[in-house]
C-alpha atoms as a PDB file:
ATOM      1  CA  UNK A   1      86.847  59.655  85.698  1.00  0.00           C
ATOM      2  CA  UNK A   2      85.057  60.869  89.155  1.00  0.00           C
ATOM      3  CA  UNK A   3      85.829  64.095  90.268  1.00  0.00           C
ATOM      4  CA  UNK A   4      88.214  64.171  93.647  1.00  0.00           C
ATOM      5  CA  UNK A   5      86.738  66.048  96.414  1.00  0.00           C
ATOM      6  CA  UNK A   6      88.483  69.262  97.590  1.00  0.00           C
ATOM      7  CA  UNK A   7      89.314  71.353 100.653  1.00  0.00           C
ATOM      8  CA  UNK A   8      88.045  74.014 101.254  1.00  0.00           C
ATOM      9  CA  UNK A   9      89.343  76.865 103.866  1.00  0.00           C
ATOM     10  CA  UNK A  10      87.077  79.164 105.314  1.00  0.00           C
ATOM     11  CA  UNK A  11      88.449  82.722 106.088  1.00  0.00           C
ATOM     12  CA  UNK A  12      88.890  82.684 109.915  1.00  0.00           C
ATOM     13  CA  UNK A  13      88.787  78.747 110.336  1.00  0.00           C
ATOM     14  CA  UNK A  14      92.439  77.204 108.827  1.00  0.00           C
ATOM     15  CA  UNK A  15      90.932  73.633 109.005  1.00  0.00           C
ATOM     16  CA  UNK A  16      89.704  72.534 105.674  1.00  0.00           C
ATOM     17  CA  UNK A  17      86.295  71.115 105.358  1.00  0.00           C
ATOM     18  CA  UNK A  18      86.247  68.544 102.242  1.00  0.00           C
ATOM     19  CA  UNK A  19      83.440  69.381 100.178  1.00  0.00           C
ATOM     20  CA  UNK A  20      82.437  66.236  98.138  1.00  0.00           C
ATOM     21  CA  UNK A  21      81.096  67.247  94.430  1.00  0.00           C
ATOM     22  CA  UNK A  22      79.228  64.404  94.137  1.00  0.00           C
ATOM     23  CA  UNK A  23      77.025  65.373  97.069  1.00  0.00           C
ATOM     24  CA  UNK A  24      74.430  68.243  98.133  1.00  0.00           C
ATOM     25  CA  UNK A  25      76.262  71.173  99.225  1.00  0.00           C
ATOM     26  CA  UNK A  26      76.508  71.496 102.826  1.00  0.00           C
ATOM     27  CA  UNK A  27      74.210  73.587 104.643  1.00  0.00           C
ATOM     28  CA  UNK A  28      74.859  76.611 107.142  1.00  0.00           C
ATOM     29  CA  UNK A  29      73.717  75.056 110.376  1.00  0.00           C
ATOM     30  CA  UNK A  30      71.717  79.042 110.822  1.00  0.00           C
ATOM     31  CA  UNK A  31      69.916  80.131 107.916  1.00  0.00           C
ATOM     32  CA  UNK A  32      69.635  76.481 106.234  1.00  0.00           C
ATOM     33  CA  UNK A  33      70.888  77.650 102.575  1.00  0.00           C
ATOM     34  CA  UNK A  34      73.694  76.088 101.085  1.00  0.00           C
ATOM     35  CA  UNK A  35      77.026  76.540 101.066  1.00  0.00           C
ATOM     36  CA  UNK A  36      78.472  76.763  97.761  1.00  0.00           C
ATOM     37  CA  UNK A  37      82.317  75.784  97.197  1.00  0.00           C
ATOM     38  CA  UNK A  38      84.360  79.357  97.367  1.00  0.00           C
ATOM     39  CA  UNK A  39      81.878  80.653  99.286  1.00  0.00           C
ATOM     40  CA  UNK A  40      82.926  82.237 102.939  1.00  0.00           C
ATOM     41  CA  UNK A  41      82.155  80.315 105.515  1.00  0.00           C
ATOM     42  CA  UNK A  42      83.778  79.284 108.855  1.00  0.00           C
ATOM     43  CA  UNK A  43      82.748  76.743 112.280  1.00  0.00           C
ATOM     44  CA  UNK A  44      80.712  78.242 114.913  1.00  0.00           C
ATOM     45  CA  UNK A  45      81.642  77.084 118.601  1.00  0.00           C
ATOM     46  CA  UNK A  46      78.325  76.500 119.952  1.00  0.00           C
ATOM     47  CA  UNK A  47      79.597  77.113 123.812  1.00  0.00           C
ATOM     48  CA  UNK A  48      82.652  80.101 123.354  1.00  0.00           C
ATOM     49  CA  UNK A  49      85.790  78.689 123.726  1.00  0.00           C
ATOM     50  CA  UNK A  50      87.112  80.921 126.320  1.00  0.00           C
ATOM     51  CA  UNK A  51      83.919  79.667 128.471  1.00  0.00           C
ATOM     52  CA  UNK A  52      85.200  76.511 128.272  1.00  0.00           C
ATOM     53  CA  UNK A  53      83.841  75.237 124.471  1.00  0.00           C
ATOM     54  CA  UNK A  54      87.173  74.489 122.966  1.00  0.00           C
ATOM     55  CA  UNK A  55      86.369  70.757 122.783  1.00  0.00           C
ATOM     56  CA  UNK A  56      83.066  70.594 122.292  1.00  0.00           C
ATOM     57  CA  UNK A  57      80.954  70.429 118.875  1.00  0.00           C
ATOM     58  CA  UNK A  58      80.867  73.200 116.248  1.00  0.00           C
ATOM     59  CA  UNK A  59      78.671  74.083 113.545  1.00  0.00           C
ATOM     60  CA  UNK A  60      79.481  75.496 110.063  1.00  0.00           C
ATOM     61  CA  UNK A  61      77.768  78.270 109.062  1.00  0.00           C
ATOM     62  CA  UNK A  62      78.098  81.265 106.169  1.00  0.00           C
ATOM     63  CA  UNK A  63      80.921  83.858 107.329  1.00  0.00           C
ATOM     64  CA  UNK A  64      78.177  86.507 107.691  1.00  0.00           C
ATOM     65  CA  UNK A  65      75.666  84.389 109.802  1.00  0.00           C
ATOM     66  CA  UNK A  66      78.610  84.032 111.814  1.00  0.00           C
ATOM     67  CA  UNK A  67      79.744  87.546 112.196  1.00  0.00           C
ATOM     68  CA  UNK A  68      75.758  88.315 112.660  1.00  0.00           C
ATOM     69  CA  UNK A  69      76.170  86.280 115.577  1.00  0.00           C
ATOM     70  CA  UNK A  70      79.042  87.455 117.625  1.00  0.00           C
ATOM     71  CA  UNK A  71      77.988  90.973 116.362  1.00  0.00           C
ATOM     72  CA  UNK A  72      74.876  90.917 118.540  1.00  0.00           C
ATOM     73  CA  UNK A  73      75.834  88.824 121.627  1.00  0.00           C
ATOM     74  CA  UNK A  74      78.577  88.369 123.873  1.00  0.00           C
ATOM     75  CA  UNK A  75      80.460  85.367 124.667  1.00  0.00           C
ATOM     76  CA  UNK A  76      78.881  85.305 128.162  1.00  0.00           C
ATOM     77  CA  UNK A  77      75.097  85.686 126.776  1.00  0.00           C
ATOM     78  CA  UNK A  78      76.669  82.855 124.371  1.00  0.00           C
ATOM     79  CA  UNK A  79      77.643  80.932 126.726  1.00  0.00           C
ATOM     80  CA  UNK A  80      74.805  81.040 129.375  1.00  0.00           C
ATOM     81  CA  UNK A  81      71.200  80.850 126.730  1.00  0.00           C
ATOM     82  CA  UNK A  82      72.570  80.100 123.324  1.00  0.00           C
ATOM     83  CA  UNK A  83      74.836  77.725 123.193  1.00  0.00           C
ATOM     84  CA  UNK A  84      72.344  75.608 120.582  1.00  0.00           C
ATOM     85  CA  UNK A  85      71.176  76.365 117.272  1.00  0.00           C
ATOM     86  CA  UNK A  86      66.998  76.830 118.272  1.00  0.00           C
ATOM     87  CA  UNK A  87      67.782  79.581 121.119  1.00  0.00           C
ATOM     88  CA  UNK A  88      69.726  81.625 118.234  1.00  0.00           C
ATOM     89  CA  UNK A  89      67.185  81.283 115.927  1.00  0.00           C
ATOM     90  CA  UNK A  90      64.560  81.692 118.787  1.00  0.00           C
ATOM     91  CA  UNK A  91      65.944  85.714 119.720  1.00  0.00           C
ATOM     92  CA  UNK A  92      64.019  88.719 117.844  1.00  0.00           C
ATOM     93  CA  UNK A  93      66.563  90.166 116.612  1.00  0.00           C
ATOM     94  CA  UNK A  94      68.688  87.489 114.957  1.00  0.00           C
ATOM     95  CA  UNK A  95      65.272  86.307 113.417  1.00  0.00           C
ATOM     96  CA  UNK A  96      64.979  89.234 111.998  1.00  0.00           C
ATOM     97  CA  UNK A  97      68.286  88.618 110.333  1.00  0.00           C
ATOM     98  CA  UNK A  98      67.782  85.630 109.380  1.00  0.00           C
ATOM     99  CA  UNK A  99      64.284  86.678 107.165  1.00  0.00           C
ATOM    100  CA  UNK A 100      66.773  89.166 105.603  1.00  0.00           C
ATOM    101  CA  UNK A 101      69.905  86.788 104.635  1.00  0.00           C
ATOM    102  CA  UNK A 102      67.449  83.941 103.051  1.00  0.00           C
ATOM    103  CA  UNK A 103      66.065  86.037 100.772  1.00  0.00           C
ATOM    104  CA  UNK A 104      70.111  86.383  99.525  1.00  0.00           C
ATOM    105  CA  UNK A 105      71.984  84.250  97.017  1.00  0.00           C
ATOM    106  CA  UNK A 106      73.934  81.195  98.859  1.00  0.00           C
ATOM    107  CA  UNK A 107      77.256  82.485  98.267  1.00  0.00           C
ATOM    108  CA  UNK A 108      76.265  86.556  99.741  1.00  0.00           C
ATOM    109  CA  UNK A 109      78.337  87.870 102.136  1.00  0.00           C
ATOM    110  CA  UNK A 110      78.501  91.635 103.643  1.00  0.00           C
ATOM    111  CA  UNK A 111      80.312  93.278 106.195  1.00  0.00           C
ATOM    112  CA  UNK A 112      78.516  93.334 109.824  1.00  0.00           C
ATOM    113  CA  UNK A 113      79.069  95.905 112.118  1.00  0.00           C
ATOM    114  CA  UNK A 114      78.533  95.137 116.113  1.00  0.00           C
ATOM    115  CA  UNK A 115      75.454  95.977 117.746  1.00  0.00           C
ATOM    116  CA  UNK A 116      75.532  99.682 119.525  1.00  0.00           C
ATOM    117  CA  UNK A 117      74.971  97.102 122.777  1.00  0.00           C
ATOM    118  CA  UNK A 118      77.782  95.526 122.478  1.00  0.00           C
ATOM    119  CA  UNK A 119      79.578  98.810 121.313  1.00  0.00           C
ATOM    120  CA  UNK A 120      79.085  99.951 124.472  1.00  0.00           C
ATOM    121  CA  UNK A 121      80.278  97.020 126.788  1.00  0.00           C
ATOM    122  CA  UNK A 122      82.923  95.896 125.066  1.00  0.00           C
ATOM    123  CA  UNK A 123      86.460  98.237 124.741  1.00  0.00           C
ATOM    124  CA  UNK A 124      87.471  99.056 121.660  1.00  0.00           C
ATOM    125  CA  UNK A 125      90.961  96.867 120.825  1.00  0.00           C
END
């Protein structure tokens, strides 16, 4: 008897994402590991939605790639020079992330604090 594939819910994104046994893990459109099943993981609006990305493709990435991202740059900087995967990986300081995370087991995750940067621009809610 084959296996069914199962849904999967990431913990900020409600949609489930069917993850197929039978097939290679999918693959955090970032750092390039694998997802495993359980694993946290959630879909990264390339372009911010409130800049106008609501509609337009997303990419699913480890929960604390994700936070990484949105911990370091703003929507507007998001928005404006990295609304694609190579300009993320392109900036210093998420590279230096990135070297970091790989060298982590698939499933890792860790709490991210924002960048003193954004700290500052960005009230407090």
């Amino acid at each position: 008897m084959r296996p069914r594939s199962r849904p999967r819910r990431s913990s900020t994104d409600q949609r489930a994402v069917e993850v197929s046994p039978e097939s290679d893990p999918e693959r955090c459109g970032l750092c390039g590991r694998p997802i495993p099943p359980g694993a946290r993981a959630s879909r990264h609006h390339l372009v911010p939605k409130l800049k106008g990305g609501a509609k337009l493709p997303t990419v699913l990435l480890h929960q604390v790639c994700h936070s990484a991202i949105h911990a370091r740059y703003s929507e507007a900087d998001l928005a404006r020079r990295l609304s694609d995967l190579d300009s993320l990986r392109a900036e210093p300081d998420l590279a230096r992330f990135l070297s970091w995370v790989r060298r982590k087991p698939d499933g890792f995750h860790a709490a991210t604090r924002r960048t003193a940067k954004l700290r500052d621009e960005r009230p407090r809610r």
